[in-house]
PDB file of N, CA and C in Angstrom:
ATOM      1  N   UNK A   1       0.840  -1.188   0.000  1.00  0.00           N
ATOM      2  CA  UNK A   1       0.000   0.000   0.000  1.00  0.00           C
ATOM      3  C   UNK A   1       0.880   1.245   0.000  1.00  0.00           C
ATOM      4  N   UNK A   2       0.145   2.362  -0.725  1.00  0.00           N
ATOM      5  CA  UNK A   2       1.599   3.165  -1.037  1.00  0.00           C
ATOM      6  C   UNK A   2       1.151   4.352   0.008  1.00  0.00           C
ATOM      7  N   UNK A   3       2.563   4.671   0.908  1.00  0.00           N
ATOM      8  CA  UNK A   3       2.113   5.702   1.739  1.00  0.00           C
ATOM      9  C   UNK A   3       1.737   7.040   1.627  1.00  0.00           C
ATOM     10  N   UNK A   4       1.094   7.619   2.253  1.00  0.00           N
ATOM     11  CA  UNK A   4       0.181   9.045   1.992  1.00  0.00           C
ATOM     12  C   UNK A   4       0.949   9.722   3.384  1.00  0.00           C
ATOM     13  N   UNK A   5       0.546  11.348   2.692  1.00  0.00           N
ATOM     14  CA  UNK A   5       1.123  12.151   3.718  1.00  0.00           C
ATOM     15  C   UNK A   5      -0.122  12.414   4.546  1.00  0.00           C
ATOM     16  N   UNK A   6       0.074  12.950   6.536  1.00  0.00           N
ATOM     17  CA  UNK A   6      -0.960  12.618   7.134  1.00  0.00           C
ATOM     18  C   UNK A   6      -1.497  14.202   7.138  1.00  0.00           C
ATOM     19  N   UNK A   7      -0.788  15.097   6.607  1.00  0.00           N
ATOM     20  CA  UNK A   7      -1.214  16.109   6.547  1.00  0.00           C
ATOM     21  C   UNK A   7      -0.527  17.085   8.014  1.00  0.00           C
ATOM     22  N   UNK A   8       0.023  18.777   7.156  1.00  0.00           N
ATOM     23  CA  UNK A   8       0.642  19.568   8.286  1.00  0.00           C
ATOM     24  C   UNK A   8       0.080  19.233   9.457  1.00  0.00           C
ATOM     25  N   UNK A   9      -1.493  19.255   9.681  1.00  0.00           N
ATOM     26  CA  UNK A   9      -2.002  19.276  10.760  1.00  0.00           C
ATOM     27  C   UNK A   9      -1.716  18.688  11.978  1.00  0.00           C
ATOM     28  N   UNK A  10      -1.070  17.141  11.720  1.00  0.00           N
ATOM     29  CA  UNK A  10      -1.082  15.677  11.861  1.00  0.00           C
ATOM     30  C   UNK A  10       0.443  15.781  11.909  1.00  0.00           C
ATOM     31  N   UNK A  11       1.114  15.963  11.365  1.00  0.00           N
ATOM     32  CA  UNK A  11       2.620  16.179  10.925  1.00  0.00           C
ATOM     33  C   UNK A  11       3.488  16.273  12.375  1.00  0.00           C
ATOM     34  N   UNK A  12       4.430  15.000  13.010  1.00  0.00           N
ATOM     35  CA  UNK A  12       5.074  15.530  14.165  1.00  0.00           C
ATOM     36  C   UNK A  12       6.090  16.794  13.786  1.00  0.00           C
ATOM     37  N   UNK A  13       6.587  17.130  15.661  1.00  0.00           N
ATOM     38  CA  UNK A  13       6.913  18.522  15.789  1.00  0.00           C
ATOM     39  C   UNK A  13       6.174  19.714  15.353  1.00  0.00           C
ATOM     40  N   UNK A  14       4.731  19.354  15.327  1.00  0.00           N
ATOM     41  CA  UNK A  14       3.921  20.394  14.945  1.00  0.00           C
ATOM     42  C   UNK A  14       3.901  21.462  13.839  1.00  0.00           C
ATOM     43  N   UNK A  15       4.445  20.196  12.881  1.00  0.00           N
ATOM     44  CA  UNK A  15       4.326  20.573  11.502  1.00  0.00           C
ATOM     45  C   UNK A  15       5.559  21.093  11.172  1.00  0.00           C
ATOM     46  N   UNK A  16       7.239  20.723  12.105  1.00  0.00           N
ATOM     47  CA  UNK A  16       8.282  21.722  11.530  1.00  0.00           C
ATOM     48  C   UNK A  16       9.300  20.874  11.169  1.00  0.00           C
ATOM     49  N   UNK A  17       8.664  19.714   9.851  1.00  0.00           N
ATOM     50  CA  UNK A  17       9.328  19.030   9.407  1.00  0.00           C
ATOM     51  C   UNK A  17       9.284  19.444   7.910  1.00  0.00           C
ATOM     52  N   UNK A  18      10.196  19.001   6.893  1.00  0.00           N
ATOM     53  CA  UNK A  18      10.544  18.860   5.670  1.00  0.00           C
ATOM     54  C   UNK A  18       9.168  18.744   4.958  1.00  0.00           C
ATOM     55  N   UNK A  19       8.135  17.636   5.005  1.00  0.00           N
ATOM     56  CA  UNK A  19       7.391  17.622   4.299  1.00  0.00           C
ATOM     57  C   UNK A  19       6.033  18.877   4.403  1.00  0.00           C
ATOM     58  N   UNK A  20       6.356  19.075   5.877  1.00  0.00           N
ATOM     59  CA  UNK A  20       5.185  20.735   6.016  1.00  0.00           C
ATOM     60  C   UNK A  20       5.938  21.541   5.543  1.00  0.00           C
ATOM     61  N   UNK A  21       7.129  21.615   5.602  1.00  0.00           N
ATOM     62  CA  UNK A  21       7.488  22.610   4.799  1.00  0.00           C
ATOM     63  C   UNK A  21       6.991  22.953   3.623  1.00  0.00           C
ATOM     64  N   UNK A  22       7.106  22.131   2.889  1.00  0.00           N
ATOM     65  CA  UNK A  22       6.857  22.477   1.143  1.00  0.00           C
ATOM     66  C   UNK A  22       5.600  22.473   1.261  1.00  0.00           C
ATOM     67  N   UNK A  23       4.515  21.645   2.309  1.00  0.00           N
ATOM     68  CA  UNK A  23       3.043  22.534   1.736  1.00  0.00           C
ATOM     69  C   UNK A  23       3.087  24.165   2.644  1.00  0.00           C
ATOM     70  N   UNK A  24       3.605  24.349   3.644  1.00  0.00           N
ATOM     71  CA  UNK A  24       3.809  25.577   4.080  1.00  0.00           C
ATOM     72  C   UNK A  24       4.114  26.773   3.040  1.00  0.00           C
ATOM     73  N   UNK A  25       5.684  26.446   2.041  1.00  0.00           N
ATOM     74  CA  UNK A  25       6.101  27.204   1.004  1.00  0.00           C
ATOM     75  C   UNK A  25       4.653  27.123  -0.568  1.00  0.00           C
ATOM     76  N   UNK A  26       4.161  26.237   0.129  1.00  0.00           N
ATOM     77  CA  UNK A  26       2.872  25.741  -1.264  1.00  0.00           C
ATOM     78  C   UNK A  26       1.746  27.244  -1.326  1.00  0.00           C
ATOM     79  N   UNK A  27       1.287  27.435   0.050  1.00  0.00           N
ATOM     80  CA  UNK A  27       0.595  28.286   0.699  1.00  0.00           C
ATOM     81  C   UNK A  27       1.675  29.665   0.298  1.00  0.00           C
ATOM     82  N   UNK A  28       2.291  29.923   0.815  1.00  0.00           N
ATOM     83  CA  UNK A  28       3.328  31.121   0.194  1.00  0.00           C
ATOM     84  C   UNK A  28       2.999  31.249  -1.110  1.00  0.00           C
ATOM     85  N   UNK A  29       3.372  30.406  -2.213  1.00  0.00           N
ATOM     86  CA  UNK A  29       2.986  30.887  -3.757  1.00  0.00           C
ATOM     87  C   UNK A  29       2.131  30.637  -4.008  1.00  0.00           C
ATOM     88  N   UNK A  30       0.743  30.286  -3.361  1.00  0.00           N
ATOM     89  CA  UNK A  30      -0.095  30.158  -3.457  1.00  0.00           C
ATOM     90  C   UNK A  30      -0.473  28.561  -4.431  1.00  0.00           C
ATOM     91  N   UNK A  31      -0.182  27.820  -4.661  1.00  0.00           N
ATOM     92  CA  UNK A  31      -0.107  26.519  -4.866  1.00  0.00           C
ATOM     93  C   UNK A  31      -0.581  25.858  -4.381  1.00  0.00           C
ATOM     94  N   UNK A  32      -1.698  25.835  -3.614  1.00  0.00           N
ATOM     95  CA  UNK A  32      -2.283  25.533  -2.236  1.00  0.00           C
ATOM     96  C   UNK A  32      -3.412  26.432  -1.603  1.00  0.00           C
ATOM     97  N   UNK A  33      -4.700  26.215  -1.804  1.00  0.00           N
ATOM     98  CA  UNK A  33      -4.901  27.027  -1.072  1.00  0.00           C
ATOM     99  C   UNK A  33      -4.893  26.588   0.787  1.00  0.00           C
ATOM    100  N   UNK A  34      -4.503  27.594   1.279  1.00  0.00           N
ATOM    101  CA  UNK A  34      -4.110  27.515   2.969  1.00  0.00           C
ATOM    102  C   UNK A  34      -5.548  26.674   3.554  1.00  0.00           C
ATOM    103  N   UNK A  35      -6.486  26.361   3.336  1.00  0.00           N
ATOM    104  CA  UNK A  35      -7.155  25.511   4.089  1.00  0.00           C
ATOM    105  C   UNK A  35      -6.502  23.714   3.592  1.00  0.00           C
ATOM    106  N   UNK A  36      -5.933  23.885   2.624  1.00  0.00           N
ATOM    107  CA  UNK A  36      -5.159  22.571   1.808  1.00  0.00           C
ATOM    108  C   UNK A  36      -4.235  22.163   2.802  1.00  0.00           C
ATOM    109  N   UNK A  37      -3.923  21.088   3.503  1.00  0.00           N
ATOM    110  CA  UNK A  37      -2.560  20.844   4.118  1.00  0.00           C
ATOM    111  C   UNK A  37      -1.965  19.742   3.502  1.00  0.00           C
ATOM    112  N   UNK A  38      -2.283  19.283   2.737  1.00  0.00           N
ATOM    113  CA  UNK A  38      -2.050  18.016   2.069  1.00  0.00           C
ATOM    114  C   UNK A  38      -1.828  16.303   2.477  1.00  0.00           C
ATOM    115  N   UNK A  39      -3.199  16.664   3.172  1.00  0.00           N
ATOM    116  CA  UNK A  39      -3.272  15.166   3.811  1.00  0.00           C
ATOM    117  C   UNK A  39      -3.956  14.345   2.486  1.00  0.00           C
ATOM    118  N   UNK A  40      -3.530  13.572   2.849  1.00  0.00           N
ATOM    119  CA  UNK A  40      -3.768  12.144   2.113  1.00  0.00           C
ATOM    120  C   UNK A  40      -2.714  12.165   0.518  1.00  0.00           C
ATOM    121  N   UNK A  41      -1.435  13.100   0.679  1.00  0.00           N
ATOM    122  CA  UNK A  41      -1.191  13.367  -0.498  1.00  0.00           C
ATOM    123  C   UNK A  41      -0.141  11.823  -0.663  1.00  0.00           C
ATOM    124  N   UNK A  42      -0.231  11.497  -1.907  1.00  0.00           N
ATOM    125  CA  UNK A  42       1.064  10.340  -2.142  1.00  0.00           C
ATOM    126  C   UNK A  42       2.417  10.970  -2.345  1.00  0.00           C
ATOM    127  N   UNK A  43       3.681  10.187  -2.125  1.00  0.00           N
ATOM    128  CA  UNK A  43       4.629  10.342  -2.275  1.00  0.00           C
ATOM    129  C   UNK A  43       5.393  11.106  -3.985  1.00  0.00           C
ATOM    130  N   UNK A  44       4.488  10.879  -4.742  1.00  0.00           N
ATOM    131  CA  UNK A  44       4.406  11.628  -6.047  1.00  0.00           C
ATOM    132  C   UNK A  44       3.633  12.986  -6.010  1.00  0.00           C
ATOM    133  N   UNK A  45       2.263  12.393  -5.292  1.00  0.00           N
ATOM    134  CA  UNK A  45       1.958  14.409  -5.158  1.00  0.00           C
ATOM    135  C   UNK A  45       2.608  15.205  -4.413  1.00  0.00           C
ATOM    136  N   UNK A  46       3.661  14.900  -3.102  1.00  0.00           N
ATOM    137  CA  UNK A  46       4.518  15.320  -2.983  1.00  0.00           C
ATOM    138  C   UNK A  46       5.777  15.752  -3.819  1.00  0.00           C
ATOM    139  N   UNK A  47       6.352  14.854  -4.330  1.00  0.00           N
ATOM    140  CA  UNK A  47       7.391  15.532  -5.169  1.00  0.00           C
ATOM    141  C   UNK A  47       6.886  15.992  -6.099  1.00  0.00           C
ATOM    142  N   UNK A  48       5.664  16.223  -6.834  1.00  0.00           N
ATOM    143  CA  UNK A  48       5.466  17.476  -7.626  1.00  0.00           C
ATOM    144  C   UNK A  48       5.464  18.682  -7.248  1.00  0.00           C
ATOM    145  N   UNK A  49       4.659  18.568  -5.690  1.00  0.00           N
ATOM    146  CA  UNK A  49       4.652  19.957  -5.791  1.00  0.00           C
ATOM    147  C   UNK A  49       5.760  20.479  -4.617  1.00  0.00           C
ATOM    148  N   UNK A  50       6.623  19.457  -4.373  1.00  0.00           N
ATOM    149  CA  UNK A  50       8.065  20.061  -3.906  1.00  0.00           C
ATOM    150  C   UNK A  50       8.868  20.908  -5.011  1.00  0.00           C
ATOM    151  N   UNK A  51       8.652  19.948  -6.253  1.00  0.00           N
ATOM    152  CA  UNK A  51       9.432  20.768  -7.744  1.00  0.00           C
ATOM    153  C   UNK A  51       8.813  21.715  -7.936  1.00  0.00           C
ATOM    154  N   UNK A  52       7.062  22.121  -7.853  1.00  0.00           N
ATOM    155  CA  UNK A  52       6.855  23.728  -8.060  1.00  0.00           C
ATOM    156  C   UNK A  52       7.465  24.326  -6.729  1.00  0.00           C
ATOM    157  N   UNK A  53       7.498  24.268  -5.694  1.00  0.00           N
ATOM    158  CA  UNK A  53       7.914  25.263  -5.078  1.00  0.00           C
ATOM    159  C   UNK A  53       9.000  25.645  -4.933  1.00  0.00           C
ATOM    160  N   UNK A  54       9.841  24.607  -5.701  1.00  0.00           N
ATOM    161  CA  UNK A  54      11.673  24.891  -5.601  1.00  0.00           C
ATOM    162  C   UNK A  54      12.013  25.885  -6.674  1.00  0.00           C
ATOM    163  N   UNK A  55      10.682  25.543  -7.979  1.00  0.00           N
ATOM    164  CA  UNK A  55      10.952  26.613  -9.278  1.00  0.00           C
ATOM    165  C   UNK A  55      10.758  27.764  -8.507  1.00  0.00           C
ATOM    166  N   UNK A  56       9.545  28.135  -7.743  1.00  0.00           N
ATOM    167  CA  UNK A  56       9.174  29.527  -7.300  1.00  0.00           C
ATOM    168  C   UNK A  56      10.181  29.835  -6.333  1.00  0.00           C
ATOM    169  N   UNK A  57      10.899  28.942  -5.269  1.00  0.00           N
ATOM    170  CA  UNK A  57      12.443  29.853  -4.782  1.00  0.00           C
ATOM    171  C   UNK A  57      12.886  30.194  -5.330  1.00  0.00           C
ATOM    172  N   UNK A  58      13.786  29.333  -6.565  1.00  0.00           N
ATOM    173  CA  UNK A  58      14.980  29.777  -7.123  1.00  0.00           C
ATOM    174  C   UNK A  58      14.449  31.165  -7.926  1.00  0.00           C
ATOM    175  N   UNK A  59      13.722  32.043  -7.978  1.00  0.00           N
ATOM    176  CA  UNK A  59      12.993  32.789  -8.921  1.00  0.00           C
ATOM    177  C   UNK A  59      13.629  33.804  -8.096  1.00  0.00           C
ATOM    178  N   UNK A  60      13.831  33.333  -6.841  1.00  0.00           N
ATOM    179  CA  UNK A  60      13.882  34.420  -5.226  1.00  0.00           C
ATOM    180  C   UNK A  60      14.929  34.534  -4.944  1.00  0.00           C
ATOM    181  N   UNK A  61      16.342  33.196  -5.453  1.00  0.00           N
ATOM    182  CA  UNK A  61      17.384  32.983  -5.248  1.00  0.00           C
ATOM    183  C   UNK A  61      17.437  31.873  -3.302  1.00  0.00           C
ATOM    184  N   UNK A  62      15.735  31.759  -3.144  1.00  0.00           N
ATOM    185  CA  UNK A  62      15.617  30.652  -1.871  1.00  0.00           C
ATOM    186  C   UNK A  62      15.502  32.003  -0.995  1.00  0.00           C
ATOM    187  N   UNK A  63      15.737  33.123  -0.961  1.00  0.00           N
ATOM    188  CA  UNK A  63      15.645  34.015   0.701  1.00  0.00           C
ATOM    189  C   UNK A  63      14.638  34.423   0.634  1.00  0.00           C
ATOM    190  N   UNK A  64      13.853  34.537   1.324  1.00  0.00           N
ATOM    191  CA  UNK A  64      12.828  34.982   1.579  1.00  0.00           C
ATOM    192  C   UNK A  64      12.647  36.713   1.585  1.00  0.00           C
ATOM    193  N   UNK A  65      13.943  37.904   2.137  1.00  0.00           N
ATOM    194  CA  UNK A  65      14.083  38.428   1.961  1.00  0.00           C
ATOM    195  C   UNK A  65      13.838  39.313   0.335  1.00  0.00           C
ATOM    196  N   UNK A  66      14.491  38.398  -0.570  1.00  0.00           N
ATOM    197  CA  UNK A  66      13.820  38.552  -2.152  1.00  0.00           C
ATOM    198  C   UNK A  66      12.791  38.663  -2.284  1.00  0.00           C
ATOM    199  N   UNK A  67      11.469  38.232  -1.319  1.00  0.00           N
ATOM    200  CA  UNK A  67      10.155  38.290  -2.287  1.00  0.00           C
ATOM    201  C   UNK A  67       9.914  39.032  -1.905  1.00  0.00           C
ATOM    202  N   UNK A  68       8.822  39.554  -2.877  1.00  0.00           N
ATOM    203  CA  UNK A  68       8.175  40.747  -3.456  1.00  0.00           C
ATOM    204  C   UNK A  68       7.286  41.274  -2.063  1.00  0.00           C
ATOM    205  N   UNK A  69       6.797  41.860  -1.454  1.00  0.00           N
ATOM    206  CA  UNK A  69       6.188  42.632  -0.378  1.00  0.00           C
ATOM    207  C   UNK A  69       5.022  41.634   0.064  1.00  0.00           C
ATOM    208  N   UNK A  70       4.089  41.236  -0.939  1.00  0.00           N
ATOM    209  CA  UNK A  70       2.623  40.346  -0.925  1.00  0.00           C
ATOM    210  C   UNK A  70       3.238  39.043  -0.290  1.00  0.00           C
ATOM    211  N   UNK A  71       4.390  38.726  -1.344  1.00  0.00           N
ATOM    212  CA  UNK A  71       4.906  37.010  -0.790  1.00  0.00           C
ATOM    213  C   UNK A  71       5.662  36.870   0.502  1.00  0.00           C
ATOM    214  N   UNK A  72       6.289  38.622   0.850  1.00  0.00           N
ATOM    215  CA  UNK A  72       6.970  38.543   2.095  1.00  0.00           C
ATOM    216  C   UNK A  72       5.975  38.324   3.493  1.00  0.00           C
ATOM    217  N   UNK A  73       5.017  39.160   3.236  1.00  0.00           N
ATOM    218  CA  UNK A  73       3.887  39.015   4.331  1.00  0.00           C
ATOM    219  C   UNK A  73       3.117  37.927   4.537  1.00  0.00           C
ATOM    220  N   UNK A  74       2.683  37.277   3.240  1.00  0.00           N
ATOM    221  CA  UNK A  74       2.103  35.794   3.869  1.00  0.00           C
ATOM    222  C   UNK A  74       3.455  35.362   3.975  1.00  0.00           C
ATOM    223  N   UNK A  75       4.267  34.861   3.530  1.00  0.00           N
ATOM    224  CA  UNK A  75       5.715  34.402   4.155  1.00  0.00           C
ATOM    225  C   UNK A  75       5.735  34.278   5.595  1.00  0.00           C
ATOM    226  N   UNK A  76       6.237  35.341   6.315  1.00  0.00           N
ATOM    227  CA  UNK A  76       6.026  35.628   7.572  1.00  0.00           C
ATOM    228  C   UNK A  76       4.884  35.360   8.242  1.00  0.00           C
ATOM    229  N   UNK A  77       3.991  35.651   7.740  1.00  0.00           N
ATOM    230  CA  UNK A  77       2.577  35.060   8.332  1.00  0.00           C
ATOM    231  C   UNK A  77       2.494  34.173   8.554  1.00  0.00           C
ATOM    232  N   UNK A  78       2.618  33.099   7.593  1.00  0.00           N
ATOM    233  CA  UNK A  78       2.499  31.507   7.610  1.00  0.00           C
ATOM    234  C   UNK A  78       3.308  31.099   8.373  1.00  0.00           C
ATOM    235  N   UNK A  79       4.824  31.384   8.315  1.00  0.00           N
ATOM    236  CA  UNK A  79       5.508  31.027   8.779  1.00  0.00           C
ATOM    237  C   UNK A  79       5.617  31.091  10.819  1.00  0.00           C
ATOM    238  N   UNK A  80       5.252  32.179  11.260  1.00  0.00           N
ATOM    239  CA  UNK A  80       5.175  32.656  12.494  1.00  0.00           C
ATOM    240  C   UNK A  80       3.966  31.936  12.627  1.00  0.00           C
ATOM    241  N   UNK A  81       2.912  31.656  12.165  1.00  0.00           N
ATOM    242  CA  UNK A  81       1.474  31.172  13.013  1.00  0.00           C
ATOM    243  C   UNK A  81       2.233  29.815  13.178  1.00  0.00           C
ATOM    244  N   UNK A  82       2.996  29.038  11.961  1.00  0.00           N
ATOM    245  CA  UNK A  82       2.922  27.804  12.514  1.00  0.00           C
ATOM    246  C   UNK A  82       4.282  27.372  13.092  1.00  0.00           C
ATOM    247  N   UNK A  83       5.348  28.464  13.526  1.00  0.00           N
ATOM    248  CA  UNK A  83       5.950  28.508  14.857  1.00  0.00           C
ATOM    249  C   UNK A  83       5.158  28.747  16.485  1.00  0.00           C
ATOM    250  N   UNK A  84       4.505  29.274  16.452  1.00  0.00           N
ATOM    251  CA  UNK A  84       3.399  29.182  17.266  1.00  0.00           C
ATOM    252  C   UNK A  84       2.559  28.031  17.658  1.00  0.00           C
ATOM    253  N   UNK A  85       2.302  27.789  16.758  1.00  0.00           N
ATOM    254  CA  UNK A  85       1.220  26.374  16.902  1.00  0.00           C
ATOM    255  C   UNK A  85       2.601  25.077  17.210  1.00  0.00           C
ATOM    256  N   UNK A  86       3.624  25.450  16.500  1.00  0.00           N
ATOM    257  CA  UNK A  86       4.587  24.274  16.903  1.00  0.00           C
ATOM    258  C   UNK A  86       5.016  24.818  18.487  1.00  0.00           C
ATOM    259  N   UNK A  87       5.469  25.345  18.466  1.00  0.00           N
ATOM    260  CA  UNK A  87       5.368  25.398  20.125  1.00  0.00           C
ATOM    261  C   UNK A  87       4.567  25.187  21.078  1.00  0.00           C
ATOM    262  N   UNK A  88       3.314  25.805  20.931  1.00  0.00           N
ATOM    263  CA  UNK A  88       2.039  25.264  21.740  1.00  0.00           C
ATOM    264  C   UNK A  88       2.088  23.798  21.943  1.00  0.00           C
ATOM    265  N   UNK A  89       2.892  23.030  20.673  1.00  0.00           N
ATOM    266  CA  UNK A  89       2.591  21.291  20.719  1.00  0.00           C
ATOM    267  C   UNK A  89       3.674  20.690  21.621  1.00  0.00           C
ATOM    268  N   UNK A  90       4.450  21.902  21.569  1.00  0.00           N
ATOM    269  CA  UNK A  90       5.627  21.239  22.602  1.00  0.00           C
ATOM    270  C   UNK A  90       7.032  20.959  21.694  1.00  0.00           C
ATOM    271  N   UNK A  91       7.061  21.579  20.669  1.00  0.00           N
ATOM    272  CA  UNK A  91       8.180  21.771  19.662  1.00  0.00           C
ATOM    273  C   UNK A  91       9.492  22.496  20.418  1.00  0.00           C
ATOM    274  N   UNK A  92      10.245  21.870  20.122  1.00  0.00           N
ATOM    275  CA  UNK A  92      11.902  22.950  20.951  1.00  0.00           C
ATOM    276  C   UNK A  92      12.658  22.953  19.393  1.00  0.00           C
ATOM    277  N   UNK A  93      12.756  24.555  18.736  1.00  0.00           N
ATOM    278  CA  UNK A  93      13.329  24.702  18.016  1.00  0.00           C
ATOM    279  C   UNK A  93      15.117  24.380  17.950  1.00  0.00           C
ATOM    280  N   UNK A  94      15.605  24.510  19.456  1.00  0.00           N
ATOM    281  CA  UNK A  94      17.272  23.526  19.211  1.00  0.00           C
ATOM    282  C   UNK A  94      17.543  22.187  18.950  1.00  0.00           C
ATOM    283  N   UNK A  95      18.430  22.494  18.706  1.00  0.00           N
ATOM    284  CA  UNK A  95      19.196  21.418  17.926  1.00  0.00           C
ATOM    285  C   UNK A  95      19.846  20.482  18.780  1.00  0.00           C
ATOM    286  N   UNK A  96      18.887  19.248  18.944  1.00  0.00           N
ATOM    287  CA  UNK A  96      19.828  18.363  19.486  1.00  0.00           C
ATOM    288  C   UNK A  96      20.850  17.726  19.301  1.00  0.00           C
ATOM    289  N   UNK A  97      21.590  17.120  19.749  1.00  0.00           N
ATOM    290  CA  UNK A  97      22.745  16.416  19.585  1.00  0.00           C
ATOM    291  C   UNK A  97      22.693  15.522  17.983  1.00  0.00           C
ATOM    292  N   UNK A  98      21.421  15.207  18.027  1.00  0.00           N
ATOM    293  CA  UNK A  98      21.435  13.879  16.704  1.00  0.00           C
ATOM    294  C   UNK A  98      20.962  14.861  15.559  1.00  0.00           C
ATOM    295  N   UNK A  99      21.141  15.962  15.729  1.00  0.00           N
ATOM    296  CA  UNK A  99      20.602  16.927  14.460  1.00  0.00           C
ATOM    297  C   UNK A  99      21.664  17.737  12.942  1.00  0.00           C
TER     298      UNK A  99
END
C-alpha cells in the first residue's frame, strides 16, 4: 500500500518538518490554497509539488528576503502562526545532539 502524507495538521513537531514545509512554502505561492494541508497526499503528489515550489524559490534565489512585499507578508505570516502552533505542541526549536 503506497504511503500518503498525514497532513501539516497531523505532521510531528507540529508541523516543523521537511514535508510541512513544502506545503507551508505551497501556501506562500499560493499553490495551495491555505485551508489545503495536504493530507492524504502520495509520495508523487509530494514531489510534484516540492518541484513547483523549488521553481518559485529559485525565482527568489531561496531568501525569503527577495520576495516581493505580498509574498513577504504571507511568508512571515504563515511562517510565524505555525511557529506558534509548533510550540504550543511542545516543539523545541534547538538542535539536538542527533541533528
Amino acid at each position: 500500500m503506497e504511503q500518503r502524507y498525514q497532513g501539516l495538521a497531523a505532521d510531528r513537531n507540529g508541523g516543523m518538518t521537511h514535508l510541512a514545509q513544502i506545503i507551508k512554502d505551497a501556501w506562500v505561492f499560493g499553490l495551495l490554497p491555505e485551508d489545503q494541508d495536504g493530507s492524504g497526499f502520495s509520495n508523487g503528489q509530494m514531489q510534484v509539488l516540492h518541484d513547483k515550489v523549488a521553481l518559485e524559490w529559485d525565482k527568489y534565489g531561496n531568501l525569503p528576503s527577495r520576495l516581493p512585499p505580498d509574498l513577504q507578508e504571507r511568508h512571515t505570516r504563515i511562517h510565524r502562526q505555525a511557529m506558534e502552533r509548533a510550540r504550543d505542541l511542545g516543539w523545541n526549536p534547538e538542535l539536538g545532539d542527533d541533528d
